[in-house]
PDB file of N, CA and C in Angstrom:
ATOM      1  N   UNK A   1      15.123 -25.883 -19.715  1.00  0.00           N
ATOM      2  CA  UNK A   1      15.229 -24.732 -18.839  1.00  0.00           C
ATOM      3  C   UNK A   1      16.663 -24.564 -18.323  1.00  0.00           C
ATOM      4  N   UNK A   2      17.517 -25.742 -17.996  1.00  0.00           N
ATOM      5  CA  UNK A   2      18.619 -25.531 -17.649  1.00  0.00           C
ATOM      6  C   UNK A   2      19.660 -24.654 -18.641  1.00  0.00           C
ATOM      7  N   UNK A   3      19.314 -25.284 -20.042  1.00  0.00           N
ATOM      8  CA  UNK A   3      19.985 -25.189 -20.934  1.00  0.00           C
ATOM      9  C   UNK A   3      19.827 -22.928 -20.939  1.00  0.00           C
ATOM     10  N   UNK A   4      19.070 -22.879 -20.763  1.00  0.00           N
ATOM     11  CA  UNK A   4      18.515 -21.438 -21.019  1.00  0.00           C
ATOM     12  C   UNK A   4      19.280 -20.778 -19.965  1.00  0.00           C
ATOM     13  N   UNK A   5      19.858 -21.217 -18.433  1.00  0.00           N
ATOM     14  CA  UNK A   5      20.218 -20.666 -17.320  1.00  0.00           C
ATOM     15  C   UNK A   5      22.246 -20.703 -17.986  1.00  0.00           C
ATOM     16  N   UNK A   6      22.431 -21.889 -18.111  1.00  0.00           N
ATOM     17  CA  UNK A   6      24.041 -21.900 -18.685  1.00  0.00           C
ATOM     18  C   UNK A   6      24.353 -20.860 -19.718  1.00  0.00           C
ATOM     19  N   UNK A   7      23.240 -20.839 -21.107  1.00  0.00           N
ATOM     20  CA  UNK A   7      23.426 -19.947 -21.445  1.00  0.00           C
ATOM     21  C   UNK A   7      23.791 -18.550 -21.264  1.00  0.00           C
ATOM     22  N   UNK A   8      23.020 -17.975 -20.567  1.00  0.00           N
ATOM     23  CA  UNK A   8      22.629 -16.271 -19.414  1.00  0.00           C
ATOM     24  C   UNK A   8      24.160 -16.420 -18.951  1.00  0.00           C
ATOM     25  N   UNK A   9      24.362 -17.718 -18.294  1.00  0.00           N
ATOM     26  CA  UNK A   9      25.894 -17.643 -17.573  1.00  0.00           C
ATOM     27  C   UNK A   9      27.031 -17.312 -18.143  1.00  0.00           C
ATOM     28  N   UNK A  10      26.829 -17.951 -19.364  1.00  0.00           N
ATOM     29  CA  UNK A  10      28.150 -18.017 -20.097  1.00  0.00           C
ATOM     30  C   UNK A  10      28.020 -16.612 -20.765  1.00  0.00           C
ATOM     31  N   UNK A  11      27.275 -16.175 -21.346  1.00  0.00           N
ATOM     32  CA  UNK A  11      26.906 -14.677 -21.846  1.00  0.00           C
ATOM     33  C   UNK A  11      27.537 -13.567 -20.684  1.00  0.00           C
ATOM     34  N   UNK A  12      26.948 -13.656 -20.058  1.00  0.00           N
ATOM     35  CA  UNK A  12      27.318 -12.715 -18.768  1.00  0.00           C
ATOM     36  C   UNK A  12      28.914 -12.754 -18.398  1.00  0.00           C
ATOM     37  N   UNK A  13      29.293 -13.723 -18.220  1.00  0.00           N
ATOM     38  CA  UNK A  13      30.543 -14.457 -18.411  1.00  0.00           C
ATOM     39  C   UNK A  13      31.789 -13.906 -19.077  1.00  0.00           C
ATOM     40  N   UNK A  14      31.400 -13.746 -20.315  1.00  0.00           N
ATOM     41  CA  UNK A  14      31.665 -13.339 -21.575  1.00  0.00           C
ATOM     42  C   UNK A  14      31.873 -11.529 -21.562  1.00  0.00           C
ATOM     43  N   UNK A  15      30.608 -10.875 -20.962  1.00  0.00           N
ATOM     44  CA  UNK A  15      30.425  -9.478 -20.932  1.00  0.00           C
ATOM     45  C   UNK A  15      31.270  -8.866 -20.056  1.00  0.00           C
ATOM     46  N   UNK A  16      31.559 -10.008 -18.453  1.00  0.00           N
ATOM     47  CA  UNK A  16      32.522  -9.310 -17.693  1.00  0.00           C
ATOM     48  C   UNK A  16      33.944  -9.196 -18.326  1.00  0.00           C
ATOM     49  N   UNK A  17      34.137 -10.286 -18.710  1.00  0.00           N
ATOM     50  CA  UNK A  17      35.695 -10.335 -19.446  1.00  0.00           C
ATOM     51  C   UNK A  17      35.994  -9.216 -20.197  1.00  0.00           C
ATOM     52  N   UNK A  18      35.290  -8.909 -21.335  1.00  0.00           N
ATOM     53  CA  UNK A  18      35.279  -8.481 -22.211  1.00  0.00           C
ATOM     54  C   UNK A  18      35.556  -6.836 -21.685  1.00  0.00           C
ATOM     55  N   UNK A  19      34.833  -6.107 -20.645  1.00  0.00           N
ATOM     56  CA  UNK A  19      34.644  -4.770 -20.080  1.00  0.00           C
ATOM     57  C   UNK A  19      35.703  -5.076 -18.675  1.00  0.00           C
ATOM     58  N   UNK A  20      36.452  -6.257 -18.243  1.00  0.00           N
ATOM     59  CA  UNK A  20      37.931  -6.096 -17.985  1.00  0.00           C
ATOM     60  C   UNK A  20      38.681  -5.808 -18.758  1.00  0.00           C
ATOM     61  N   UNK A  21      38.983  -6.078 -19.875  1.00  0.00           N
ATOM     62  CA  UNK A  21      39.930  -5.974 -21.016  1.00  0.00           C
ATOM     63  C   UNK A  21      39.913  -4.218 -21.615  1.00  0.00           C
ATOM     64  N   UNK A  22      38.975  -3.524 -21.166  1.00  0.00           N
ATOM     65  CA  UNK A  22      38.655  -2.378 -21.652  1.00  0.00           C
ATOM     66  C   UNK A  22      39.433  -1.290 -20.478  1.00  0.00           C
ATOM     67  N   UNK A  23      40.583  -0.234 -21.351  1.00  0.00           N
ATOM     68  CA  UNK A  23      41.229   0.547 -20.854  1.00  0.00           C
ATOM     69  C   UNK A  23      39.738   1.775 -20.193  1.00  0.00           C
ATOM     70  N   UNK A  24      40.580   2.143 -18.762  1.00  0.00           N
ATOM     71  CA  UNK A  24      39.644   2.671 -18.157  1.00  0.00           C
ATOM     72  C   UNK A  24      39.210   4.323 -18.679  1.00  0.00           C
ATOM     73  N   UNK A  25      38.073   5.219 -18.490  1.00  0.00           N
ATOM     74  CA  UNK A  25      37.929   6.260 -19.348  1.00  0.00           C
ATOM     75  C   UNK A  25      38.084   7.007 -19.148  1.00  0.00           C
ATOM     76  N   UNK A  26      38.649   7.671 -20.281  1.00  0.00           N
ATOM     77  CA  UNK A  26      39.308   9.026 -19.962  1.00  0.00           C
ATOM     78  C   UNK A  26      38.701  10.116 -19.246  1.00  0.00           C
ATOM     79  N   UNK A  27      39.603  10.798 -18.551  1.00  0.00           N
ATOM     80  CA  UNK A  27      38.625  12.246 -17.492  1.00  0.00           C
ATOM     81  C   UNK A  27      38.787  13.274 -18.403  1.00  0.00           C
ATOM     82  N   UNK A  28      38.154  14.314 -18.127  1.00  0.00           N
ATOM     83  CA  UNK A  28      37.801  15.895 -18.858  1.00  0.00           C
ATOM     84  C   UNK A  28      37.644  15.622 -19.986  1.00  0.00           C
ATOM     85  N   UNK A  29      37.740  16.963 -20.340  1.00  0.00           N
ATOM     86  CA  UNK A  29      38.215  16.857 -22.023  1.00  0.00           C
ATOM     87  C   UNK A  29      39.244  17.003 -22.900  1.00  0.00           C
ATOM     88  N   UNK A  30      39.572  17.059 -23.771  1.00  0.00           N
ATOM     89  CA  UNK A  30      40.755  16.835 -24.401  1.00  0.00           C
ATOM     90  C   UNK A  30      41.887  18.349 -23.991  1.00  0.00           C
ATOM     91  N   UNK A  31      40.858  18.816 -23.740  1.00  0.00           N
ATOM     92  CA  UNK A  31      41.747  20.644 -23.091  1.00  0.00           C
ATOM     93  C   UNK A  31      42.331  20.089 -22.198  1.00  0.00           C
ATOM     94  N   UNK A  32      41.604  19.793 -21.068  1.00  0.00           N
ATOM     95  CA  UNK A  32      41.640  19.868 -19.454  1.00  0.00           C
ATOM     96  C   UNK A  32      42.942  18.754 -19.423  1.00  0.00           C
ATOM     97  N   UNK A  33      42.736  17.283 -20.537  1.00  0.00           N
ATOM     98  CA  UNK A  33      44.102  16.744 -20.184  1.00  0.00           C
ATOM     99  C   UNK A  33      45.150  16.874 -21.385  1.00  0.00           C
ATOM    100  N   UNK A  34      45.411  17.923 -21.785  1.00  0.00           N
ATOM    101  CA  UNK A  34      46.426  18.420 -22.397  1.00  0.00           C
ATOM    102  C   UNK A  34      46.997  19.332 -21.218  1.00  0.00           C
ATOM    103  N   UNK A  35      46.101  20.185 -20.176  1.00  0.00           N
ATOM    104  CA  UNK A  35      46.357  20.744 -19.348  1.00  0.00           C
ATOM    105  C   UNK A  35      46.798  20.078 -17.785  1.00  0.00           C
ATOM    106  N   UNK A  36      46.584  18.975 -17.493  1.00  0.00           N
ATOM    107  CA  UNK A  36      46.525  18.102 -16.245  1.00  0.00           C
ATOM    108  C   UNK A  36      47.151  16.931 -16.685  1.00  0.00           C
ATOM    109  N   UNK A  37      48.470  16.179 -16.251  1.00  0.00           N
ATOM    110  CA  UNK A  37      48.321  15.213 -16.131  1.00  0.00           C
ATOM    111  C   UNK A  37      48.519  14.291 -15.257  1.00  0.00           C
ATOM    112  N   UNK A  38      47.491  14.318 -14.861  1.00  0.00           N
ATOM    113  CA  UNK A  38      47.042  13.731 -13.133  1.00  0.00           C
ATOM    114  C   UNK A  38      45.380  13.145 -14.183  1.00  0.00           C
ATOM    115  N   UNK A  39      45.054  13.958 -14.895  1.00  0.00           N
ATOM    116  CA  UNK A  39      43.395  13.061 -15.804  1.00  0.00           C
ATOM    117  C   UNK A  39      43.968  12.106 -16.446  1.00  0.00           C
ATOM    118  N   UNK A  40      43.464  10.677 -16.437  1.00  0.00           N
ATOM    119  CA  UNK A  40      43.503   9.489 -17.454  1.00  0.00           C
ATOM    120  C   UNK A  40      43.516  10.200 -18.857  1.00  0.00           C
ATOM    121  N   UNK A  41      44.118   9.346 -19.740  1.00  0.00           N
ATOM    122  CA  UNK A  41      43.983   9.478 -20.763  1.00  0.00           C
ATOM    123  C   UNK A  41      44.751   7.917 -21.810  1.00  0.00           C
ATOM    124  N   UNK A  42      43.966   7.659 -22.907  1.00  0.00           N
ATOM    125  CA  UNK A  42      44.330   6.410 -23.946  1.00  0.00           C
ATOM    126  C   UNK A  42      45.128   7.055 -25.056  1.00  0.00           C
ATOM    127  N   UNK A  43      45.192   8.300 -25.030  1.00  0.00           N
ATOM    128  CA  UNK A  43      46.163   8.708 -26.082  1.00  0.00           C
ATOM    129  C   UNK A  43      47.634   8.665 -26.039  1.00  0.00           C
ATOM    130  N   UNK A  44      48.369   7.778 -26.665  1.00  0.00           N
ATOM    131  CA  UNK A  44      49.885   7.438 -26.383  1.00  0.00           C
ATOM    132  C   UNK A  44      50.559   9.134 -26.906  1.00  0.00           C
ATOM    133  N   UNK A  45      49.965   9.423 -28.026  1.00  0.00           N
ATOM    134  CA  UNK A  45      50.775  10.913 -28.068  1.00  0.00           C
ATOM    135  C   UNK A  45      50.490  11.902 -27.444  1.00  0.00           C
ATOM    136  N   UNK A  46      49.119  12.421 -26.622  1.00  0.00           N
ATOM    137  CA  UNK A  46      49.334  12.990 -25.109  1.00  0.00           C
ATOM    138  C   UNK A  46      49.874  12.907 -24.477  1.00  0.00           C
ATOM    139  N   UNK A  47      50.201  11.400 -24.298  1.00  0.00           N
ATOM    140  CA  UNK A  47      50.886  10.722 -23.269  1.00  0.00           C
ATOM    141  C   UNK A  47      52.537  11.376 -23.026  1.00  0.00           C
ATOM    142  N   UNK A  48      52.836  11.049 -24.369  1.00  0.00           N
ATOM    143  CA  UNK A  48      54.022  11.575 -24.459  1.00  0.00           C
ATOM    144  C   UNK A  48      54.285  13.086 -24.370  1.00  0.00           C
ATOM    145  N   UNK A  49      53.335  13.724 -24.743  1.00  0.00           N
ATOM    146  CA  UNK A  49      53.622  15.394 -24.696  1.00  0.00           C
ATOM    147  C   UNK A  49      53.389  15.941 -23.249  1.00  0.00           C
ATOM    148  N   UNK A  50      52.512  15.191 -22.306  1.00  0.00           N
ATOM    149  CA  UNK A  50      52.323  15.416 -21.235  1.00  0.00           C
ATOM    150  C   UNK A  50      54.045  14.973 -20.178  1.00  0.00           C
ATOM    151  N   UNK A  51      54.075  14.151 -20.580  1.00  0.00           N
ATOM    152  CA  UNK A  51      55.260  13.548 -20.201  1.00  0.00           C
ATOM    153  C   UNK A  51      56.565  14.361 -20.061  1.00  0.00           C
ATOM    154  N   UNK A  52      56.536  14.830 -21.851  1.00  0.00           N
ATOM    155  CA  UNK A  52      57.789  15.998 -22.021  1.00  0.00           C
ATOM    156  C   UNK A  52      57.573  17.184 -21.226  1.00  0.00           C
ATOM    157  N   UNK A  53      56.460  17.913 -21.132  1.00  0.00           N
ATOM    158  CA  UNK A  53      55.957  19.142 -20.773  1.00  0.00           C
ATOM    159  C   UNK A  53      55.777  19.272 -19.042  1.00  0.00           C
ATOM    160  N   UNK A  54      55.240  17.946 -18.519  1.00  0.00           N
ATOM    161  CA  UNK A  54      55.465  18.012 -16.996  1.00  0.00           C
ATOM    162  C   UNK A  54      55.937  17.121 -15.983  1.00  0.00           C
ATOM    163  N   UNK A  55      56.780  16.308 -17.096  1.00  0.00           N
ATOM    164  CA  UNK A  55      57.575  15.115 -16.593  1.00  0.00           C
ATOM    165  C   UNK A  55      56.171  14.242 -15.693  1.00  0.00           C
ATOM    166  N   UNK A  56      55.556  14.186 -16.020  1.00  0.00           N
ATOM    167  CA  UNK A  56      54.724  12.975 -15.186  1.00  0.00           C
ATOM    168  C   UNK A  56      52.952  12.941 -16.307  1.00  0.00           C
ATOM    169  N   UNK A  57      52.316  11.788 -15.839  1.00  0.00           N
ATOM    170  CA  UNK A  57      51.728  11.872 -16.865  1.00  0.00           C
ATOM    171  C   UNK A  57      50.867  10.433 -16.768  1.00  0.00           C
ATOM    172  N   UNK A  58      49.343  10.559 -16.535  1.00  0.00           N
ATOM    173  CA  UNK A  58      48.546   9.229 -16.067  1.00  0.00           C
ATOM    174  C   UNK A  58      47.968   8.487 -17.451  1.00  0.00           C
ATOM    175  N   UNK A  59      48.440   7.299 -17.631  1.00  0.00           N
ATOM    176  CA  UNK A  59      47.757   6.808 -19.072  1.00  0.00           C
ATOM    177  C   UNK A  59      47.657   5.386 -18.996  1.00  0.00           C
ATOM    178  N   UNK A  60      46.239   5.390 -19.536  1.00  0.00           N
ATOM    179  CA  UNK A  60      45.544   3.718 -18.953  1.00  0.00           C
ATOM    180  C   UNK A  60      45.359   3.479 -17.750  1.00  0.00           C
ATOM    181  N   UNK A  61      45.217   4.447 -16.913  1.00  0.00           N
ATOM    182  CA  UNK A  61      45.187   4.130 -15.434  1.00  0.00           C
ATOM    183  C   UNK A  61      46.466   4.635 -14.551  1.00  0.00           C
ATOM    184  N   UNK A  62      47.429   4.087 -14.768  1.00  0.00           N
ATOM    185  CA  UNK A  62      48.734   4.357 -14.214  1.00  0.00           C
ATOM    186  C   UNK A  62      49.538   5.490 -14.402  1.00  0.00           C
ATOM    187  N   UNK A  63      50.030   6.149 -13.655  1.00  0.00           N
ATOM    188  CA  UNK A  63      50.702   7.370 -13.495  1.00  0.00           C
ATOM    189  C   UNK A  63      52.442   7.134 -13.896  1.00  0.00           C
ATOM    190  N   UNK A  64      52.457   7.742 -14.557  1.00  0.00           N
ATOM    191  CA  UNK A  64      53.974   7.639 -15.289  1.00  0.00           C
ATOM    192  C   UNK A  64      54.971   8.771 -14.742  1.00  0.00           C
ATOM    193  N   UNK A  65      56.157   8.986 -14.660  1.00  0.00           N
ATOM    194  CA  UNK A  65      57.018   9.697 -14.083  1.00  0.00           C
ATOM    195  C   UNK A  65      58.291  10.020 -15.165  1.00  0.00           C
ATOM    196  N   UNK A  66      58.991  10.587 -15.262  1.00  0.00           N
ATOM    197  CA  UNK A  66      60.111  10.872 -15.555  1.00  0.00           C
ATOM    198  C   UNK A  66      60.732  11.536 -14.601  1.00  0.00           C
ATOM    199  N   UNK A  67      62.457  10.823 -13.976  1.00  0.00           N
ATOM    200  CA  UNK A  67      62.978  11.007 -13.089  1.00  0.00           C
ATOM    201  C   UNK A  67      64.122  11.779 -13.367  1.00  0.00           C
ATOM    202  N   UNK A  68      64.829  12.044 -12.486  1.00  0.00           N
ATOM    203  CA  UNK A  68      65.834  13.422 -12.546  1.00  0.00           C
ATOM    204  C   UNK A  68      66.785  13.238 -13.355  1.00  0.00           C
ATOM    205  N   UNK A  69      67.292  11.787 -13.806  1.00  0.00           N
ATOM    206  CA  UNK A  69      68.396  11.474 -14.928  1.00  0.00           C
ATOM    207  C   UNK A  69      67.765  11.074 -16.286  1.00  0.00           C
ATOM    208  N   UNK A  70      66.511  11.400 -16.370  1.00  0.00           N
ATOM    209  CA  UNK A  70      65.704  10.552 -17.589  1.00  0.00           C
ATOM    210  C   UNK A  70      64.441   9.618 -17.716  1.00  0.00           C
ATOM    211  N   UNK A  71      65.095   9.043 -16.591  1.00  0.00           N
ATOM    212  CA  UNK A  71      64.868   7.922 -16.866  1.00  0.00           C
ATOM    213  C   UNK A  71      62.765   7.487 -16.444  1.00  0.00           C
ATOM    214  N   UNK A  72      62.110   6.539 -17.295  1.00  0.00           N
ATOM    215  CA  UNK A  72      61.132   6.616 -17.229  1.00  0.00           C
ATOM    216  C   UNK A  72      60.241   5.489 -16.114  1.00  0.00           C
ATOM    217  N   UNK A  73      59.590   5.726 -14.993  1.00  0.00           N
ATOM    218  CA  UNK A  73      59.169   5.024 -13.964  1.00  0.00           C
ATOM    219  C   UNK A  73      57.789   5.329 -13.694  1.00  0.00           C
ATOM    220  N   UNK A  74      57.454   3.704 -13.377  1.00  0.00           N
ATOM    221  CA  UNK A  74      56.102   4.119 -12.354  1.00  0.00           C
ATOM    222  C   UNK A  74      55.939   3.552 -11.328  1.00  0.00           C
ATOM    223  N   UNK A  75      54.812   3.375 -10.522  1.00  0.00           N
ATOM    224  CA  UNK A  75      54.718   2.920  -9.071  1.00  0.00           C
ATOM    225  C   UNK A  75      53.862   1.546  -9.114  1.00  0.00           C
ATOM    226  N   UNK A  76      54.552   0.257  -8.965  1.00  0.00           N
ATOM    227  CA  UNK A  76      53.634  -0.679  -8.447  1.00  0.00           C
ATOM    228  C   UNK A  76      53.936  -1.390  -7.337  1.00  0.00           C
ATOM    229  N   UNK A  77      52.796  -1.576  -6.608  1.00  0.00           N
ATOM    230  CA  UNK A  77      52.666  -2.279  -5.255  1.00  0.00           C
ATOM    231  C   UNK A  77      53.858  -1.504  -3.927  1.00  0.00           C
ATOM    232  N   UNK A  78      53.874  -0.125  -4.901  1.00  0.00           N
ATOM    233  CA  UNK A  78      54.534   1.103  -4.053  1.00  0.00           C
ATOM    234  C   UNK A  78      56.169   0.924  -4.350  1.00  0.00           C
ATOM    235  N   UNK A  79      56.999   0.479  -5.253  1.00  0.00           N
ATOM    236  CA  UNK A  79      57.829   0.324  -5.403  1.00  0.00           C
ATOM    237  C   UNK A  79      58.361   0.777  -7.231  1.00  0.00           C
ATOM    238  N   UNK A  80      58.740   1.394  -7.086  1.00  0.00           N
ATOM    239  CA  UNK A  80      59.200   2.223  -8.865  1.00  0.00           C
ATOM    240  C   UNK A  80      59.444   0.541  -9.490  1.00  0.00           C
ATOM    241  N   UNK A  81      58.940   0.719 -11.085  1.00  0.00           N
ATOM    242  CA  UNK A  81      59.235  -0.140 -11.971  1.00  0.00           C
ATOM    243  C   UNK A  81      59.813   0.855 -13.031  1.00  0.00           C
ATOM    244  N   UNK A  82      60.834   0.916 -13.530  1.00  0.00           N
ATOM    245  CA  UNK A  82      61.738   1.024 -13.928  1.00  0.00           C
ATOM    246  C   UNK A  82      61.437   0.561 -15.498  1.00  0.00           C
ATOM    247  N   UNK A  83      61.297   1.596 -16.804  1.00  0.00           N
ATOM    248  CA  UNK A  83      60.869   0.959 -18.167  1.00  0.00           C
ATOM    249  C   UNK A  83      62.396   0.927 -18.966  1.00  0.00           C
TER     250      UNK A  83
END
């Protein structure tokens, strides 16, 4: 019986990890974030066209920027990181 409870554990275990590792999901639809980018999105070449088109641009979670000389930034722990 024990053996049956470690199991469940380690499984479960296993399932959280696994759905951490998973980029978070995308909002609207493919219109709405060609049109917005403030909606998540996993597409690196949205990413980028959103980027060119309104200098800012949310992908994988994190909100991306392009700043007044170029240059490409985002915000962690409230402080620009600098790519």
């Amino acid at each position: 019986m024990l053996g049956f409870w470690l199991i469940l554990l380690a499984v479960t275990l296993i399932v959280i990890f696994v759905l951490a590792l998973l980029p978070p999901p995308e909002e609207g639809t493919l219109q709405e974030r060609r049109n917005n980018p403030e909606l998540n999105t996993n597409n690196q070449g949205l990413h980028n066209e959103r980027l060119d088109k309104f200098f800012k641009s949310k992908y994988k979670g994190d909100m991306y920027f392009i700043g007044p000389k170029g240059g490409y930034y985002y915000y962690q722990n409230g402080r620009k990181v600098y790519l």
